[in-house]
N, C-alpha and C. Protein backbone atom coordinates (compact mmCIF):
# COMPACT_ATOMS: atom_id res chain seq x y z
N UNK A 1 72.19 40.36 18.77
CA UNK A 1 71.39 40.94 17.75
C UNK A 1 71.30 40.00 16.55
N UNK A 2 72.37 39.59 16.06
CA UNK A 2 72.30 38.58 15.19
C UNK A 2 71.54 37.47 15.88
N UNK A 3 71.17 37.04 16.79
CA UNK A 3 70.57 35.42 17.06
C UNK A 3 68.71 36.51 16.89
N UNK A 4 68.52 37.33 17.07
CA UNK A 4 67.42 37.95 17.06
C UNK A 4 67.26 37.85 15.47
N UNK A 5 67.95 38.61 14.75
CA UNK A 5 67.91 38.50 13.16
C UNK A 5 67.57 37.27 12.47
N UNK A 6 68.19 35.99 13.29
CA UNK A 6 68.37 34.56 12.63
C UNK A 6 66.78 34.12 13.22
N UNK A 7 66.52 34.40 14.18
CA UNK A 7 65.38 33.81 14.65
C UNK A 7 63.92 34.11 14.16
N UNK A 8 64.11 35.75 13.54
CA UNK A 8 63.31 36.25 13.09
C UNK A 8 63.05 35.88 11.21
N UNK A 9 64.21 35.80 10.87
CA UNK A 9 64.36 35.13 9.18
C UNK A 9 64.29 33.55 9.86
N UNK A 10 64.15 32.79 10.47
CA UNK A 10 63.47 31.93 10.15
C UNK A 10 62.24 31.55 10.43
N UNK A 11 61.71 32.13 11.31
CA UNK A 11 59.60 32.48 11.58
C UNK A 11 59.49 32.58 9.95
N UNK A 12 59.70 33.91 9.18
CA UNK A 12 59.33 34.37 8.29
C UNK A 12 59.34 33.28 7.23
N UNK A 13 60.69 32.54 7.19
CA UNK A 13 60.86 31.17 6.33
C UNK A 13 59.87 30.08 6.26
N UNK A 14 59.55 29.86 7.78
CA UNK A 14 58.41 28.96 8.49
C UNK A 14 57.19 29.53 7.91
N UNK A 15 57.07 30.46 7.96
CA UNK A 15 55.84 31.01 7.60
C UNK A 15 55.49 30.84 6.40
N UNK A 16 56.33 31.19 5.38
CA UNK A 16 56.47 31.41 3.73
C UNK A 16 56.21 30.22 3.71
N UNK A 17 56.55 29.04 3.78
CA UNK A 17 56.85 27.78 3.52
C UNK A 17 55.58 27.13 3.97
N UNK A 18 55.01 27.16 5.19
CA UNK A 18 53.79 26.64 5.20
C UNK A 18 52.76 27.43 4.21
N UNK A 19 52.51 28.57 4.18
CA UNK A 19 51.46 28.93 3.06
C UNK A 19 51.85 28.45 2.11
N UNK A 20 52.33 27.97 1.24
CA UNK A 20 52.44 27.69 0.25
C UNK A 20 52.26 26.06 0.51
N UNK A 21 52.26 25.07 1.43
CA UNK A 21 52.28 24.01 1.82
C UNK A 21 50.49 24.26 1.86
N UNK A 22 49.86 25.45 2.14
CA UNK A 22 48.33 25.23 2.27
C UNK A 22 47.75 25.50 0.76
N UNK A 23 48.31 26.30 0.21
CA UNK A 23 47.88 26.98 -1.40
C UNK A 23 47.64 25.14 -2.10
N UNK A 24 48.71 24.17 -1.73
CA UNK A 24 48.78 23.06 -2.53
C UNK A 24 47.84 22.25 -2.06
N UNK A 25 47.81 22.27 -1.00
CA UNK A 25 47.12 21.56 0.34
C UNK A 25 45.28 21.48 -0.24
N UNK A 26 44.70 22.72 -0.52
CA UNK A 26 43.47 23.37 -1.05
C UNK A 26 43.34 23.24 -2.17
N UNK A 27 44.76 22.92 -3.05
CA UNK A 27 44.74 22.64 -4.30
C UNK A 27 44.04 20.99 -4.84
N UNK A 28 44.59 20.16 -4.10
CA UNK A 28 44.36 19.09 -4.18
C UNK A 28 43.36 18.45 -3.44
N UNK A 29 42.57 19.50 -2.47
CA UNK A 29 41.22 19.30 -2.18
C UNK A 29 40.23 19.72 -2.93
N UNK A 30 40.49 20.83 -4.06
CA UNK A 30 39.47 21.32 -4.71
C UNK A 30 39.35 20.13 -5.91
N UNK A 31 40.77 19.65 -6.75
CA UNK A 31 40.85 18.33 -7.74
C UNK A 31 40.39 17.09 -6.65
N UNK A 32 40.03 16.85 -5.49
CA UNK A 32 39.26 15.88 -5.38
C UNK A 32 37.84 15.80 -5.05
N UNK A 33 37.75 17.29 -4.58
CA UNK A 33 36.31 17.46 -4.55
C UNK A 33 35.70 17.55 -6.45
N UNK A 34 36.13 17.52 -7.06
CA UNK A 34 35.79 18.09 -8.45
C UNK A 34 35.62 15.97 -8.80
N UNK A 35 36.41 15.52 -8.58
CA UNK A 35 36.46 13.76 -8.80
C UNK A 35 35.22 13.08 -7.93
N UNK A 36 35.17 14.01 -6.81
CA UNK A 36 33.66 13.43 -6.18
C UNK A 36 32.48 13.76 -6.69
N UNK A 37 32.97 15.21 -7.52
CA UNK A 37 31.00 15.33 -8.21
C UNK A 37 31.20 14.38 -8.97
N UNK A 38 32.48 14.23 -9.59
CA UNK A 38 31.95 13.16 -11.42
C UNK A 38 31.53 11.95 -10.68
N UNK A 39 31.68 11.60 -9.32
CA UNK A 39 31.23 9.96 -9.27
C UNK A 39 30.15 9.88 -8.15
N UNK A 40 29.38 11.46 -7.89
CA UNK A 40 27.96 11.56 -7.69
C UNK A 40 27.25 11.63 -8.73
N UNK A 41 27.78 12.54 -9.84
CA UNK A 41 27.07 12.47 -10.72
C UNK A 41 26.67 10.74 -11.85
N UNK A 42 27.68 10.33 -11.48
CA UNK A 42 27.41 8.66 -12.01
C UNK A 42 26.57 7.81 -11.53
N UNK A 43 26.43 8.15 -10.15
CA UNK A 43 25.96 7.11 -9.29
C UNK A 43 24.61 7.53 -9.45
N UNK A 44 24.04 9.18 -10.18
CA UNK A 44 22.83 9.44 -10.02
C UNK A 44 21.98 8.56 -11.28
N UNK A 45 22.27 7.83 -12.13
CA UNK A 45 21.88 7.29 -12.95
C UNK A 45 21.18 6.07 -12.41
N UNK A 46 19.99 5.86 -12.45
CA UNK A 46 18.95 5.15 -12.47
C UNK A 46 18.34 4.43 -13.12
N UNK A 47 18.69 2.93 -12.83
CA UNK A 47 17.87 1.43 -13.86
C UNK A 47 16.61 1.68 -12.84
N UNK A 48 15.31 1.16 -13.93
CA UNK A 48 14.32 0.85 -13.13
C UNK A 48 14.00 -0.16 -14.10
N UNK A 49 12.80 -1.00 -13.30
CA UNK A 49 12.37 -2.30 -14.47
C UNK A 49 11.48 -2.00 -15.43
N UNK A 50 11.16 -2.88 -16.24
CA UNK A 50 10.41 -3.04 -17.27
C UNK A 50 9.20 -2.67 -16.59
N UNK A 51 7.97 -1.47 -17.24
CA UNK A 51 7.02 -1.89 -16.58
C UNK A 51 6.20 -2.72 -17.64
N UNK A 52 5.42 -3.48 -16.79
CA UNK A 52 4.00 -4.79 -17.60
C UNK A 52 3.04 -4.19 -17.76
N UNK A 53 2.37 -4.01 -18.66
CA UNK A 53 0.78 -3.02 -18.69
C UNK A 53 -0.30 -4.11 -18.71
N UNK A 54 0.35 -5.26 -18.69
CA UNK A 54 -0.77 -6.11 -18.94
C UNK A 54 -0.53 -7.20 -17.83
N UNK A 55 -0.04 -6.78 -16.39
CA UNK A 55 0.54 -7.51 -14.93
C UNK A 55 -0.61 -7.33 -14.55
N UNK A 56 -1.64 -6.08 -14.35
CA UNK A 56 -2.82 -6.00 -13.68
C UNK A 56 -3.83 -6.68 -14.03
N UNK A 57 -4.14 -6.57 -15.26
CA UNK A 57 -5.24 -7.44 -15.99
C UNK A 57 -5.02 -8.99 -15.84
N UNK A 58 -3.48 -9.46 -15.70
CA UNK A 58 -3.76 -10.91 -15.92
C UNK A 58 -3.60 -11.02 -14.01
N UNK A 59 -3.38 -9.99 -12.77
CA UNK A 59 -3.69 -10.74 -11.44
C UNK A 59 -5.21 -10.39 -11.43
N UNK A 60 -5.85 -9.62 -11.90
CA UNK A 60 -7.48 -9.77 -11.95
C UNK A 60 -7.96 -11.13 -12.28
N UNK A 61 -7.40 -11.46 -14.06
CA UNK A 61 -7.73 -12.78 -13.97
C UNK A 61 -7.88 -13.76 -13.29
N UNK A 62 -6.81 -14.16 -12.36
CA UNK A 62 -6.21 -15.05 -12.03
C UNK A 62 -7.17 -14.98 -10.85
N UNK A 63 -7.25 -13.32 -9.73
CA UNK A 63 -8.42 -14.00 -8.71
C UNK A 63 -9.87 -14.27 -9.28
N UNK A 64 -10.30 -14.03 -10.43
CA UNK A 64 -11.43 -13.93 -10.83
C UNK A 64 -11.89 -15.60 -11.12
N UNK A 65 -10.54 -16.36 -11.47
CA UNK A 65 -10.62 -17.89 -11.75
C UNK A 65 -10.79 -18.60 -10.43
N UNK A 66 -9.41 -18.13 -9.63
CA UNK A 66 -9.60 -18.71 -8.50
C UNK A 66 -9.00 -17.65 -7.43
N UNK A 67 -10.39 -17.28 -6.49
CA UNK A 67 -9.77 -16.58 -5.72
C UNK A 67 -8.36 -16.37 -4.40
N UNK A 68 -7.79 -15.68 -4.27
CA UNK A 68 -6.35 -15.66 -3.90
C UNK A 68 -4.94 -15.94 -4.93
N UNK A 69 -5.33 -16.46 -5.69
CA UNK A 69 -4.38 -16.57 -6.90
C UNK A 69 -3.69 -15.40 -7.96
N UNK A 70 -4.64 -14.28 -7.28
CA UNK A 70 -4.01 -12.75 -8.03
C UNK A 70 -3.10 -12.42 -7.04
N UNK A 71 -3.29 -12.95 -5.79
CA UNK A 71 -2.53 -12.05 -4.20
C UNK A 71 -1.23 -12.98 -4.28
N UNK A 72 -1.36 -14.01 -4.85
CA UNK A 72 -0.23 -15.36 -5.14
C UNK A 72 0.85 -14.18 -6.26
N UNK A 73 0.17 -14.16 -7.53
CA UNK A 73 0.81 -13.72 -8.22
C UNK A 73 1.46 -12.52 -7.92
N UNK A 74 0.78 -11.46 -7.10
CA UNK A 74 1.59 -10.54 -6.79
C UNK A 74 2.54 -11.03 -5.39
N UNK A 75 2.90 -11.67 -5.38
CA UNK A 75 3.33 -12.01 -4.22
C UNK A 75 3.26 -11.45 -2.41
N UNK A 76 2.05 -11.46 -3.02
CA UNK A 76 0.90 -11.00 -1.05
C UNK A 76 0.28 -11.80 -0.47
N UNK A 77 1.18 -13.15 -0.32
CA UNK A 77 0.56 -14.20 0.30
C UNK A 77 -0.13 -14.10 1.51
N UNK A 78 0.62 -13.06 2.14
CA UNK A 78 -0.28 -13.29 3.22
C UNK A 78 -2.02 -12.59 3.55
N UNK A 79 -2.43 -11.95 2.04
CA UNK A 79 -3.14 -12.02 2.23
C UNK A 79 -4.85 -13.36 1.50
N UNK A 80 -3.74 -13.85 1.25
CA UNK A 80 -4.79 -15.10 0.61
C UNK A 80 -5.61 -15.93 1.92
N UNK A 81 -4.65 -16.09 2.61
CA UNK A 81 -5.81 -16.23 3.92
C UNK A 81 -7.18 -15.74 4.68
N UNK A 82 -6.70 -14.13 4.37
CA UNK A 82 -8.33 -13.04 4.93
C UNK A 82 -9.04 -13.39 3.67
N UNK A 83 -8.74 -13.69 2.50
CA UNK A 83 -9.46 -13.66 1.31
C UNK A 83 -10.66 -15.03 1.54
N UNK A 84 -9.85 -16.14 1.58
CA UNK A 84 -10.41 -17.36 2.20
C UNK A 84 -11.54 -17.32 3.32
N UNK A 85 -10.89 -16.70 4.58
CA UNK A 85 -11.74 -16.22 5.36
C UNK A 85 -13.08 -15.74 5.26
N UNK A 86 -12.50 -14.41 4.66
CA UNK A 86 -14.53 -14.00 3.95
C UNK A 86 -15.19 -14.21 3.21
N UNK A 87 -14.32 -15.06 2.38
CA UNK A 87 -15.61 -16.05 1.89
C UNK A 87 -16.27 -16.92 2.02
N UNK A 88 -15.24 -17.83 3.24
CA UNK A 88 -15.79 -18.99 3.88
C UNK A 88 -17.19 -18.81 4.83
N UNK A 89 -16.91 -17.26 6.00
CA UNK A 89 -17.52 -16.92 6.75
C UNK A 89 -19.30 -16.10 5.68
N UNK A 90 -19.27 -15.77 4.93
CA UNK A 90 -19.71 -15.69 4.15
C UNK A 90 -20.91 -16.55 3.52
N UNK A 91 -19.93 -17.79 3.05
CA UNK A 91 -20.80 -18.70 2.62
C UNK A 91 -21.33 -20.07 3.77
N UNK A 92 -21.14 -19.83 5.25
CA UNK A 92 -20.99 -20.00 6.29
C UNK A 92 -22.56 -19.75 6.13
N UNK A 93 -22.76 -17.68 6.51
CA UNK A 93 -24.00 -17.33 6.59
C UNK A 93 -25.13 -17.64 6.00
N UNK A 94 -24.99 -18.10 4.35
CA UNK A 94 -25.60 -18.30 3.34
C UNK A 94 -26.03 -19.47 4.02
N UNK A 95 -24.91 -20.98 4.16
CA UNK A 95 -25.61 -21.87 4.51
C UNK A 95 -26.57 -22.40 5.69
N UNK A 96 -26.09 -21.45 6.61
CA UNK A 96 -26.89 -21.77 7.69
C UNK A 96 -28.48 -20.89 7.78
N UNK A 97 -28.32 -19.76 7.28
CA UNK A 97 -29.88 -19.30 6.97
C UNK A 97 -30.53 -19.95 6.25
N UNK A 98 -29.98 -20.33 4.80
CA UNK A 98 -30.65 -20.71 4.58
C UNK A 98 -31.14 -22.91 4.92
N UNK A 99 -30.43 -23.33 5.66
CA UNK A 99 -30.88 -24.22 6.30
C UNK A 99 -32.66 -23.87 7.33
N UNK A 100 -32.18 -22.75 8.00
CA UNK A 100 -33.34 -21.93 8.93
C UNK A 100 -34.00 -22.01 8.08
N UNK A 101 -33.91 -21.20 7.00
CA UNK A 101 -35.09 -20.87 5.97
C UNK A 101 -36.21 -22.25 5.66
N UNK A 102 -35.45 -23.01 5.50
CA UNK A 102 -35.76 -24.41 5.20
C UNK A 102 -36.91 -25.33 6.18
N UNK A 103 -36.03 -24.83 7.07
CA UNK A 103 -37.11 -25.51 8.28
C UNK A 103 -38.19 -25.15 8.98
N UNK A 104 -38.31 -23.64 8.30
CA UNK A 104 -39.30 -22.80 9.00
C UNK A 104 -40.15 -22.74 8.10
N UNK A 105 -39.69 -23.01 6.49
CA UNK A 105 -40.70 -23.26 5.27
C UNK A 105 -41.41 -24.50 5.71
N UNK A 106 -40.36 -26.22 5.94
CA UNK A 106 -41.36 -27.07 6.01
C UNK A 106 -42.20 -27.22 6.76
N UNK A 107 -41.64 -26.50 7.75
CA UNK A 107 -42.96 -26.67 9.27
C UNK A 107 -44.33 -25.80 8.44
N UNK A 108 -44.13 -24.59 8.19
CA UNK A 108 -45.27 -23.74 7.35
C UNK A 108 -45.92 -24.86 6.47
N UNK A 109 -45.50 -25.07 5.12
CA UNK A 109 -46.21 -25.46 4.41
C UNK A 109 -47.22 -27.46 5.08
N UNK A 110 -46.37 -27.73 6.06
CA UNK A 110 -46.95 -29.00 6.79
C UNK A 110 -48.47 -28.25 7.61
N UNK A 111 -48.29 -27.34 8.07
CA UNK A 111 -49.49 -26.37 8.73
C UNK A 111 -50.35 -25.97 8.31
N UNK A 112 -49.88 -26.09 6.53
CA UNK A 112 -50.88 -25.50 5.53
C UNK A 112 -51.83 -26.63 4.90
N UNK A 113 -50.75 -28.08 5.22
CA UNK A 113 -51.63 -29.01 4.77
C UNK A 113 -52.74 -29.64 5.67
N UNK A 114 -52.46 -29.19 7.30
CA UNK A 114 -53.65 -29.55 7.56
C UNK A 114 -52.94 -30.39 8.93
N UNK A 115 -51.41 -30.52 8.70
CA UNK A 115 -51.00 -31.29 9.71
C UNK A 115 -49.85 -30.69 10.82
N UNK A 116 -50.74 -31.05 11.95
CA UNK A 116 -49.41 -30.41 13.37
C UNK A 116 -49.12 -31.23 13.94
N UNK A 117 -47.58 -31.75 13.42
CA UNK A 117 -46.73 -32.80 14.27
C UNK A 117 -45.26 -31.75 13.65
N UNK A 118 -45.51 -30.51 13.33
CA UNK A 118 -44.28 -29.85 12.99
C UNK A 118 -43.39 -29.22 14.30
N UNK A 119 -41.91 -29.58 14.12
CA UNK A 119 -40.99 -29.33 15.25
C UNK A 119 -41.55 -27.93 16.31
N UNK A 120 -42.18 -27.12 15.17
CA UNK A 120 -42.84 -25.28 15.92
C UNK A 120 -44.32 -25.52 16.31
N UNK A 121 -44.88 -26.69 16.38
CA UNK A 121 -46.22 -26.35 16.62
C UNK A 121 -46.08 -26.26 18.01
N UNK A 122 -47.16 -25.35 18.72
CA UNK A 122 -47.47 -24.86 20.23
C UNK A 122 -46.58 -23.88 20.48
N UNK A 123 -45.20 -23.90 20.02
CA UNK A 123 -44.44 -22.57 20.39
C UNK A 123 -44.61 -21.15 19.22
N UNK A 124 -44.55 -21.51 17.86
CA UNK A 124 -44.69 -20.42 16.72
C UNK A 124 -46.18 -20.77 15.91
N UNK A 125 -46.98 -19.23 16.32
CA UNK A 125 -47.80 -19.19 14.98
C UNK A 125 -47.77 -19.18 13.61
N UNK A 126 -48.64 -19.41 13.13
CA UNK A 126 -48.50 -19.46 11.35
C UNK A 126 -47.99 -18.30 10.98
N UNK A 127 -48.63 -16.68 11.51
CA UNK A 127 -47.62 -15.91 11.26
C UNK A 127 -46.37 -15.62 11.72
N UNK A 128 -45.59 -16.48 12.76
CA UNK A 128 -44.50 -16.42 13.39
C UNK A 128 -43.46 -16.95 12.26
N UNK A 129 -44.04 -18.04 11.90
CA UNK A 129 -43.28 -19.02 10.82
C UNK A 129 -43.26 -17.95 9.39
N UNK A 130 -44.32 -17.45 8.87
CA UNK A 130 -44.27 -16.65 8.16
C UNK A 130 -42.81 -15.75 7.94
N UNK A 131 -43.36 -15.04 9.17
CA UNK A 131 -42.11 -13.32 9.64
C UNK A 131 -40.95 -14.43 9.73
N UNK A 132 -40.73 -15.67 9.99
CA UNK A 132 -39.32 -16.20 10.37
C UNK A 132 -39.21 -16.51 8.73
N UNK A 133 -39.54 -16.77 8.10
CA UNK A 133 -39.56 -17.00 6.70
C UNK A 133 -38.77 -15.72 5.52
N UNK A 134 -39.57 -14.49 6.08
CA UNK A 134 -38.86 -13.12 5.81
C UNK A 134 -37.42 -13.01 5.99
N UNK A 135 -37.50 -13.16 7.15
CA UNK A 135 -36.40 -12.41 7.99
C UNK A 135 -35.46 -13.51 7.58
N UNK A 136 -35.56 -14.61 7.55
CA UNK A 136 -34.11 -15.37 7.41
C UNK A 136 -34.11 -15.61 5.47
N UNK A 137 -34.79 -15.67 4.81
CA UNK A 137 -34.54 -15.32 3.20
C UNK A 137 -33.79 -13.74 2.88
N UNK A 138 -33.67 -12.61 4.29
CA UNK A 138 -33.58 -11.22 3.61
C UNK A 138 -32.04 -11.97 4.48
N UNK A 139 -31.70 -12.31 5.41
CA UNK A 139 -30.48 -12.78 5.68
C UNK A 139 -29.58 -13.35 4.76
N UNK A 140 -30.56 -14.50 4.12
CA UNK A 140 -30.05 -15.19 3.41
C UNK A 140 -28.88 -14.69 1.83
N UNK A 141 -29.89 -13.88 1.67
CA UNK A 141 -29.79 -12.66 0.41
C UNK A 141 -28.43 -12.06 0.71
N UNK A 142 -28.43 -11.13 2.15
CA UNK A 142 -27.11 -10.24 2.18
C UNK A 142 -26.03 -11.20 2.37
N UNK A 143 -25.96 -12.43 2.95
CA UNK A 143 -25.17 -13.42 3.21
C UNK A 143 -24.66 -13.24 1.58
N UNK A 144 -25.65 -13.86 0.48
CA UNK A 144 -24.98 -14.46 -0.47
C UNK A 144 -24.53 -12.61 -1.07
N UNK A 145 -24.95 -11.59 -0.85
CA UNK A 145 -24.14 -10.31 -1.23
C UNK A 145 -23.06 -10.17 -0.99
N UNK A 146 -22.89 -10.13 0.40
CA UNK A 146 -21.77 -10.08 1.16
C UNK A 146 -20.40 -10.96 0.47
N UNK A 147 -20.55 -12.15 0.15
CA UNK A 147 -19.40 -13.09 -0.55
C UNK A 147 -19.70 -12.80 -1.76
N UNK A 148 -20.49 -12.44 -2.76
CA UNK A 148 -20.24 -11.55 -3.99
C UNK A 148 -19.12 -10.46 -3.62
N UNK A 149 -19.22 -9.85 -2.66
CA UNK A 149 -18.63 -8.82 -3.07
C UNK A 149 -17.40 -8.77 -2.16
N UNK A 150 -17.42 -10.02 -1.62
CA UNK A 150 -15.90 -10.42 -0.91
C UNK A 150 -14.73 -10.79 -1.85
N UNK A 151 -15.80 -11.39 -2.88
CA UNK A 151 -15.45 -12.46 -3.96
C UNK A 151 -14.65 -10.93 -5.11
N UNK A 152 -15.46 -9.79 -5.02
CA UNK A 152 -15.36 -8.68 -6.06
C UNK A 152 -14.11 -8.17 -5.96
N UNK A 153 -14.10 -7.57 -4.25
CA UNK A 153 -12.80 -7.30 -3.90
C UNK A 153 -11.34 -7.86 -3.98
N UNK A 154 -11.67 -9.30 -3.66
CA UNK A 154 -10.09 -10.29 -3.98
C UNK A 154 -10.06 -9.98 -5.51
N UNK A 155 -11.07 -9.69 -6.57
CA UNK A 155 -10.21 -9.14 -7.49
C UNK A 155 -10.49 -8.18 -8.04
N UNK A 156 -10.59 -6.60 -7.49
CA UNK A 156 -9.93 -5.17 -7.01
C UNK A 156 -9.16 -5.17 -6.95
N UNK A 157 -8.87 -6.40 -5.46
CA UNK A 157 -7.13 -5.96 -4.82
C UNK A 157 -6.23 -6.62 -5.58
N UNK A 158 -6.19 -7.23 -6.06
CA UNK A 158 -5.32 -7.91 -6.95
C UNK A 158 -4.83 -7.03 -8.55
N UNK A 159 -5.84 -6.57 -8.32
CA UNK A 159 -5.53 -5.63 -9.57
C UNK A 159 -4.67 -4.23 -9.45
N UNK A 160 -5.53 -3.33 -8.22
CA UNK A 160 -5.06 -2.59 -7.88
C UNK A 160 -3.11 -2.67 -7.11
N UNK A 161 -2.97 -3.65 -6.80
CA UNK A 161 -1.77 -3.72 -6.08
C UNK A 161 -0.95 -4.51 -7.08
N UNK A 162 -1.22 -4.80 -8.07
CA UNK A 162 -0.28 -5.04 -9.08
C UNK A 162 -0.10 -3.64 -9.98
N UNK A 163 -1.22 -3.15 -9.92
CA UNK A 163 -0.90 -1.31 -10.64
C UNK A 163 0.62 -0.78 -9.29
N UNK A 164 0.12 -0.94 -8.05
CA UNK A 164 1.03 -0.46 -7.03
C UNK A 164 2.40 -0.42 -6.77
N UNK A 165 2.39 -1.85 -7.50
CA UNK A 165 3.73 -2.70 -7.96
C UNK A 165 4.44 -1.92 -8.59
N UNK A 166 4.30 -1.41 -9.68
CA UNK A 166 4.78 -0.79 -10.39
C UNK A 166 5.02 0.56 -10.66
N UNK A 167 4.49 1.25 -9.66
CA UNK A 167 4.45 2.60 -9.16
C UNK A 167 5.83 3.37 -9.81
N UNK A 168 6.18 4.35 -9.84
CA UNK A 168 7.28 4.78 -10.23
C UNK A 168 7.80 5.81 -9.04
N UNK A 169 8.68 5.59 -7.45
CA UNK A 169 8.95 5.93 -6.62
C UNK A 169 10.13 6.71 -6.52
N UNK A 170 11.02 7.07 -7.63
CA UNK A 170 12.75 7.01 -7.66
C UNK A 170 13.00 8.30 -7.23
N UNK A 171 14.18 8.71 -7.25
CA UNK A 171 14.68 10.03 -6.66
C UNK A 171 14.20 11.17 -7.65
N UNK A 172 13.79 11.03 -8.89
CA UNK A 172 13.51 12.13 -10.05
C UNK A 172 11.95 12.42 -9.68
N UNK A 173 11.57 12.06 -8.81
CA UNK A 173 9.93 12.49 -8.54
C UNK A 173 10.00 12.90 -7.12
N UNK A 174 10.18 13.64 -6.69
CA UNK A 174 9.64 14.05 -5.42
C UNK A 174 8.66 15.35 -5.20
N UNK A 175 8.00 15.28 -3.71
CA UNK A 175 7.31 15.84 -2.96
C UNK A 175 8.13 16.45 -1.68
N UNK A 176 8.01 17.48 -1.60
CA UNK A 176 8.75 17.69 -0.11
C UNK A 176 7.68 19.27 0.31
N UNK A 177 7.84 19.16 1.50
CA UNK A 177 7.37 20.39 1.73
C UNK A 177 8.24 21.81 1.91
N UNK A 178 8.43 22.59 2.13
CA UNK A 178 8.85 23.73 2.12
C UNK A 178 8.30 25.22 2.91
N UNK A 179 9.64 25.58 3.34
CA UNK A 179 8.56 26.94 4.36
C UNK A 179 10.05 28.00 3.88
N UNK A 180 9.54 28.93 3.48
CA UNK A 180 9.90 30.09 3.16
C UNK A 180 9.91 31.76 3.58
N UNK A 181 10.77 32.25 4.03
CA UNK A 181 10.62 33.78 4.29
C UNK A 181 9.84 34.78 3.73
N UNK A 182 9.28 35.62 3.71
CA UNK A 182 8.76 36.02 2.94
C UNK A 182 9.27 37.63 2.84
N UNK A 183 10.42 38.07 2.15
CA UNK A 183 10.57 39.45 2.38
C UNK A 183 10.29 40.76 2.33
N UNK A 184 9.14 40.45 1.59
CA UNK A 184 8.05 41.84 1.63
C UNK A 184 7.86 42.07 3.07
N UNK A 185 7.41 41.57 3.86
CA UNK A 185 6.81 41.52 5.08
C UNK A 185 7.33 40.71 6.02
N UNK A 186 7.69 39.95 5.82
CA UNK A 186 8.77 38.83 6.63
C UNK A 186 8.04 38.40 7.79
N UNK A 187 7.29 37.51 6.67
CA UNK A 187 6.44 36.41 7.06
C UNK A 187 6.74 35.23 6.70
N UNK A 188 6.34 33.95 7.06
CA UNK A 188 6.75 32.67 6.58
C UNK A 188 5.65 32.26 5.81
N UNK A 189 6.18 31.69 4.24
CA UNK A 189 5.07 31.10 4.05
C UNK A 189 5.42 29.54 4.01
N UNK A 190 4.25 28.61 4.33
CA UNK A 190 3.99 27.25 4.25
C UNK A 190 3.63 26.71 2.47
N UNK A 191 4.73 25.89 1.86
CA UNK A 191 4.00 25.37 0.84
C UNK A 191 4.43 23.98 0.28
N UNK A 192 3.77 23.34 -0.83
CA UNK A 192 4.37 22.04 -1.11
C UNK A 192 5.45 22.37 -2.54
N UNK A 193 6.66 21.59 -2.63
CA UNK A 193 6.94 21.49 -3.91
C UNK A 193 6.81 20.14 -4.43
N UNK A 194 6.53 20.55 -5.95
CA UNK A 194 6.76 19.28 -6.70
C UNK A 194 7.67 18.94 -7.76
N UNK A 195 8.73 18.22 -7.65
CA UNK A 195 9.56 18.28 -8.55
C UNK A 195 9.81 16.83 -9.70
N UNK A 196 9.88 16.97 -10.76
CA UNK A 196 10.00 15.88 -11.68
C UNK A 196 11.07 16.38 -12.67
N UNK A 197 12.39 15.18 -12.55
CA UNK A 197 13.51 15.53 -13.28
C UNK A 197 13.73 14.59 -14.42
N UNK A 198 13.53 15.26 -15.61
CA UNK A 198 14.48 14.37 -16.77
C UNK A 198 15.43 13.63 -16.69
């Protein structure tokens, strides 16, 4: 009876002794969970850079002087190449219509003077040369549009993607979506939030 008594006062001992081994145990998880907010809450502090209000205006400049030199400055080299491209191809079109243009004028006006030893005589009539006269000056035209406004865009984009640059992306601005219960009726509703934090 006594080894029953002894066995039983010491469970109870065991017992006592670990709860109180957990009371401390929880104690010193709650003081370190309390040390982890203060050094989330530190880490939530946010440098961002200087912004330039005047970065966009001077990569406009810069393609407007020389094109690709805004895509330089923002550092989008790789697109200074397509920039090159359409303007080359561009002024490509320009030159070769209007070469056509050229040759379909002198043969005309040689026809007008009275003389046929022109490269089109026997194959194009006077109005052939004419309509070829049209048609490759209205070419000529969108050609030189077309690199205007190839020329316009390299500095758009240069402008616009230096505004982009500087965007303000950080954790105090978000978008998220959200779907919600609805307990009147207990339905879901679908919606966006928007949140912006001081």
């Amino acid at each position: 009876m006594l080894n029953k008594f002894s066995i039983a006062l010491l469970l109870i001992f065991g017992f006592v002794t670990t709860s109180f081994a957990q009371e401390d145990d929880e104690k010193e998880d709650k003081k370190a969970l309390t040390e982890t907010e203060k050094l989330n809450v530190e880490a939530k502090t946010v440098i961002s850079d200087p912004i330039d209000p005047l970065s966009p205006a001077r990569a406009a400049f810069y393609s407007a002087v020389l094109p690709g030199l805004g895509q330089a400055y923002n550092k989008k080299y790789w697109k200074i190449p397509i920039v090159y491209a359409g303007l080359g191809i561009g002024m490509y079109f320009y030159l070769d219509n209007d070469k056509e243009y050229n040759r379909y004028r002198d043969a005309y006006k040689r026809r007008l003077a009275g003389f046929e030893d022109d490269e089109f005589f026997g194959t194009v009539t006077d109005d052939g040369l004419r309509e070829a006269q049209k048609t490759l000056r209205r070419n000529k035209e969108i050609s030189l549009l077309v690199t205007i406004g190839i020329y316009a865009l390299n500095i758009i984009d240069a402008n616009v993607d230096a505004h982009l640059l500087q965007y303000n992306v950080d954790e105090n601005l978000s978008f998220k979506p959200h779907y919600k219960i609805n307990e009147f009726d207990n339905t879901g509703d679908l919606g966006l939030t928007v949140n912006f934090k001081f």
